[in-house]
N, C-alpha and C. Protein backbone atom coordinates (compact mmCIF):
# COMPACT_ATOMS: atom_id res chain seq x y z
N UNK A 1 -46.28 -22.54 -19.98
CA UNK A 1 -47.40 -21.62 -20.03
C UNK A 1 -47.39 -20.81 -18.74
N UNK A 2 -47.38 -19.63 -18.80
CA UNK A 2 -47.71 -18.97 -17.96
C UNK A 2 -48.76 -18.80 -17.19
N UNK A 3 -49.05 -18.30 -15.79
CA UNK A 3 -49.76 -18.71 -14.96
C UNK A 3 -51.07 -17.43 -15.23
N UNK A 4 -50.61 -16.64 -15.87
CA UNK A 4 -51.64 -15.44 -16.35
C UNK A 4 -52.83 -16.14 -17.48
N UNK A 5 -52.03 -16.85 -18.34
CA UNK A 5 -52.54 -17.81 -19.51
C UNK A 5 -53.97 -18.70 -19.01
N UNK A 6 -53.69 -19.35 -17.62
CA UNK A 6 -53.90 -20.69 -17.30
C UNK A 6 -55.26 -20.46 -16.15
N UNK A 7 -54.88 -18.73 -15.92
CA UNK A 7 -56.09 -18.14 -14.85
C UNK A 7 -57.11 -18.10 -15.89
N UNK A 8 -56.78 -17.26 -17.46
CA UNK A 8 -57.86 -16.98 -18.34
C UNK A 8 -58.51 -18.08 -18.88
N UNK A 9 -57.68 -19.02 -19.05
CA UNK A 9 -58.87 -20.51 -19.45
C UNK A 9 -58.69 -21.16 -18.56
N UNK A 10 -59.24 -20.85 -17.27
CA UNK A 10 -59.58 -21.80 -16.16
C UNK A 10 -60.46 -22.97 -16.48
N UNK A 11 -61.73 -22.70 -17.05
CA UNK A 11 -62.79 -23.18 -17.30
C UNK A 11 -62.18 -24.35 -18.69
N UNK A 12 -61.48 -24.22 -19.38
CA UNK A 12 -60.87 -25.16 -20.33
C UNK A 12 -59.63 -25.83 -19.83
N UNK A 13 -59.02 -25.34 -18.55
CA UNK A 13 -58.00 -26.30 -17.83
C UNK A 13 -58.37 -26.91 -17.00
N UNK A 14 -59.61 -26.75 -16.22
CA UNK A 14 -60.31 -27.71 -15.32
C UNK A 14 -60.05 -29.20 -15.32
N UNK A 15 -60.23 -28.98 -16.90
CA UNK A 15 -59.98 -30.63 -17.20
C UNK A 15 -59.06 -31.46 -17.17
N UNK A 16 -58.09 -30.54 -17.37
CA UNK A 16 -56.28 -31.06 -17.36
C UNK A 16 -56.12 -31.60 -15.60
N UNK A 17 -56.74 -30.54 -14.82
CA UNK A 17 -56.50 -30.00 -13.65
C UNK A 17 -56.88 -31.53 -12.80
N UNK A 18 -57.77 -31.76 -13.33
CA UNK A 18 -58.81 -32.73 -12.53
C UNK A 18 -58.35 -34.58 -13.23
N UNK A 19 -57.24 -34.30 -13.91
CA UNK A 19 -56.49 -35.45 -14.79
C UNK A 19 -55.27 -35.46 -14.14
N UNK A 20 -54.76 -34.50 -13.38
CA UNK A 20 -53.57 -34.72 -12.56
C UNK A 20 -54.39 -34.97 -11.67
N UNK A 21 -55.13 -34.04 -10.83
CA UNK A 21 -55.64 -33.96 -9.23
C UNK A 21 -57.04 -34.54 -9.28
N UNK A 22 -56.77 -35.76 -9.61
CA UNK A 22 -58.60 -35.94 -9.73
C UNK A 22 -59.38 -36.37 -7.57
N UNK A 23 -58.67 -36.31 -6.86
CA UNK A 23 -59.02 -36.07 -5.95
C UNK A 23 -59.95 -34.33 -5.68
N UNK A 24 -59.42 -33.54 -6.40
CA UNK A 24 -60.28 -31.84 -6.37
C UNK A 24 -61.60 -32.09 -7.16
N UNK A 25 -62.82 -31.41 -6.69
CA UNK A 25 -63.92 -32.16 -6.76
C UNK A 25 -63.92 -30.62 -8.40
N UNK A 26 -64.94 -30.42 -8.71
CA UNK A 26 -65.69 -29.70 -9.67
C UNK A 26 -66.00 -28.31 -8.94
N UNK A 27 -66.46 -28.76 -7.57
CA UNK A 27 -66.98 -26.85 -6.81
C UNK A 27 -65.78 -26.37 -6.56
N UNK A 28 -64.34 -27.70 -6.06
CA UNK A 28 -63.13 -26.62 -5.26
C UNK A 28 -62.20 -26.18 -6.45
N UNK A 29 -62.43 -27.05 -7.64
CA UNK A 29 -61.77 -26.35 -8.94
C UNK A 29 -62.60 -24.97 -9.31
N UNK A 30 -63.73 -24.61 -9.02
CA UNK A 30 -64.67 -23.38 -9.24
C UNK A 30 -64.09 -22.26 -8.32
N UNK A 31 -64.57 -22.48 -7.21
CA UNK A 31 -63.68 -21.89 -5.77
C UNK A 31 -62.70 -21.21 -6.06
N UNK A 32 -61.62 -21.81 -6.92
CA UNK A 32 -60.54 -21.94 -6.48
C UNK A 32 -60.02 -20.71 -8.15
N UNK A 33 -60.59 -20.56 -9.01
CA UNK A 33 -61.23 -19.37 -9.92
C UNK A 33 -59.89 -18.86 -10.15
N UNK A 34 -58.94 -19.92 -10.47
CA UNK A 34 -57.74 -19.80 -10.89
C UNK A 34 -56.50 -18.96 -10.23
N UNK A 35 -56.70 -19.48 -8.82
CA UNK A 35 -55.63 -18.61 -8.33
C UNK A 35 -54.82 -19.79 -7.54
N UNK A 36 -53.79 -19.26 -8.38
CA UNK A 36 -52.36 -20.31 -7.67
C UNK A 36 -52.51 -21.00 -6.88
N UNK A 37 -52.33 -19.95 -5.74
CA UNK A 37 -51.63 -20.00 -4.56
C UNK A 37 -53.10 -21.15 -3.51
N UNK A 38 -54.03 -20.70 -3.92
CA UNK A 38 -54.90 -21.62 -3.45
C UNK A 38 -55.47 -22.66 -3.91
N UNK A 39 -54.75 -23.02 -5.19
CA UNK A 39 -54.89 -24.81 -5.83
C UNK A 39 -53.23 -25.19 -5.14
N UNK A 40 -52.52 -24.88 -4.87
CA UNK A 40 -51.66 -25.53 -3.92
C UNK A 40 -51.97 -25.58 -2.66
N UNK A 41 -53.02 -24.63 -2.02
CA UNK A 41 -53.56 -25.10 -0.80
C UNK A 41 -54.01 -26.37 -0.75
N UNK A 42 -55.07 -26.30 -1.79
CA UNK A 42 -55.98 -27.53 -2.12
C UNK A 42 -55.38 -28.67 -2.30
N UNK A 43 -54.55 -28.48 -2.59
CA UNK A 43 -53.54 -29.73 -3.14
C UNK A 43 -53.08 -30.13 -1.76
N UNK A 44 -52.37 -29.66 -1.31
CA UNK A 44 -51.58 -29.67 0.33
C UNK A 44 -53.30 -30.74 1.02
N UNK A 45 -54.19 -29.81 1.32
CA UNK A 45 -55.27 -30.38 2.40
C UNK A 45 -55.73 -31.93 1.59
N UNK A 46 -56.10 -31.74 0.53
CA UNK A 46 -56.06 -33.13 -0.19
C UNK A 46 -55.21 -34.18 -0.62
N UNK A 47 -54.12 -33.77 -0.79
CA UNK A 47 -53.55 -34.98 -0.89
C UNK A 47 -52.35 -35.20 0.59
N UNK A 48 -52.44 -34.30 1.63
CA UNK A 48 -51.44 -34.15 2.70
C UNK A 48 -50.02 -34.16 2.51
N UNK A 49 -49.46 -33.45 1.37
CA UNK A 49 -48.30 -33.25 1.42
C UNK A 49 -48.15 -31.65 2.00
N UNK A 50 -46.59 -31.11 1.66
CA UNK A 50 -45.89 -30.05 2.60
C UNK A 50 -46.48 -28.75 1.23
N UNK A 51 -46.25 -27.82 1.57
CA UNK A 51 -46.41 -26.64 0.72
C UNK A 51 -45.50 -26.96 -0.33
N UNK A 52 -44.10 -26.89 -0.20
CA UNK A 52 -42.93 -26.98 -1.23
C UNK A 52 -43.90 -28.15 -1.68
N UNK A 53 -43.91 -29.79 -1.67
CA UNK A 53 -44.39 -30.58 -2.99
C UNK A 53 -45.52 -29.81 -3.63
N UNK A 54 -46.44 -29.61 -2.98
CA UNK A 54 -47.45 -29.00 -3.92
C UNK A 54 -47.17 -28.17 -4.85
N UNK A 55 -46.11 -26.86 -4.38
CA UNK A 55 -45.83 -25.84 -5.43
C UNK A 55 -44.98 -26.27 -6.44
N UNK A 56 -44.24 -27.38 -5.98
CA UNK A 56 -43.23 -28.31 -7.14
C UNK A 56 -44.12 -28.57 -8.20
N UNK A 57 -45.35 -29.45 -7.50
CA UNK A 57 -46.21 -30.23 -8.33
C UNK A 57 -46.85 -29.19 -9.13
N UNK A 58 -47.74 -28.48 -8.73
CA UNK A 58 -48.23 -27.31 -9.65
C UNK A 58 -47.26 -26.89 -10.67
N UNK A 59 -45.96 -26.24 -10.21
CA UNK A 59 -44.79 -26.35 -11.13
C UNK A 59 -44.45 -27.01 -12.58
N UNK A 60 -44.46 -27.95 -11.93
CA UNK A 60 -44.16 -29.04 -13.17
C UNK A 60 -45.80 -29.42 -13.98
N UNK A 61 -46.51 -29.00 -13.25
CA UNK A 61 -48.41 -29.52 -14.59
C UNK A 61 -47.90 -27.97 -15.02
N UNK A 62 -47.88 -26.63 -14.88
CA UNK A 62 -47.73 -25.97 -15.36
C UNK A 62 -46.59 -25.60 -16.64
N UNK A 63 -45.21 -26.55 -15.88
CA UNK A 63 -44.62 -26.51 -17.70
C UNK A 63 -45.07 -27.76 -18.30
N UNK A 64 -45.75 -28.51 -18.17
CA UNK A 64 -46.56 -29.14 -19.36
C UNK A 64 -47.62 -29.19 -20.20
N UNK A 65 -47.80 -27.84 -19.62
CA UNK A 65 -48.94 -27.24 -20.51
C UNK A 65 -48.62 -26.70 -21.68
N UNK A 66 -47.43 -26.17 -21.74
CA UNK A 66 -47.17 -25.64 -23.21
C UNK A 66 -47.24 -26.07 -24.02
């Protein structure tokens, strides 16, 4: 799934979102209003890994969305 797809049903991927990353609370999944680059921030400050794992990780929930 594409990442254009996944911005427009933010509000219906929340849930997926918060089933991988259930450390991201409900306001920083809101915040965060479907933009990439800053749910891999989020990811990075919460779970303390490097930029590359996070964007891996996002990566890979993103091709399992299809």
């Amino acid at each position: 799934m594409n990442w254009d797809r996944i911005a427009g049903n933010w509000k219906q991927m929340k849930g997926a979102l918060k089933e991988r990353w259930g450390k991201l609370t409900d306001d920083e999944l809101d915040q965060l209003s479907g933009q990439r680059d800053k749910l891999v921030g989020k990811i990075q400050e919460r779970y303390g890994c490097a930029k590359d794992d996070a964007d891996k990780q996002v990566r890979e929930w993103e091709n399992r969305q299809t």
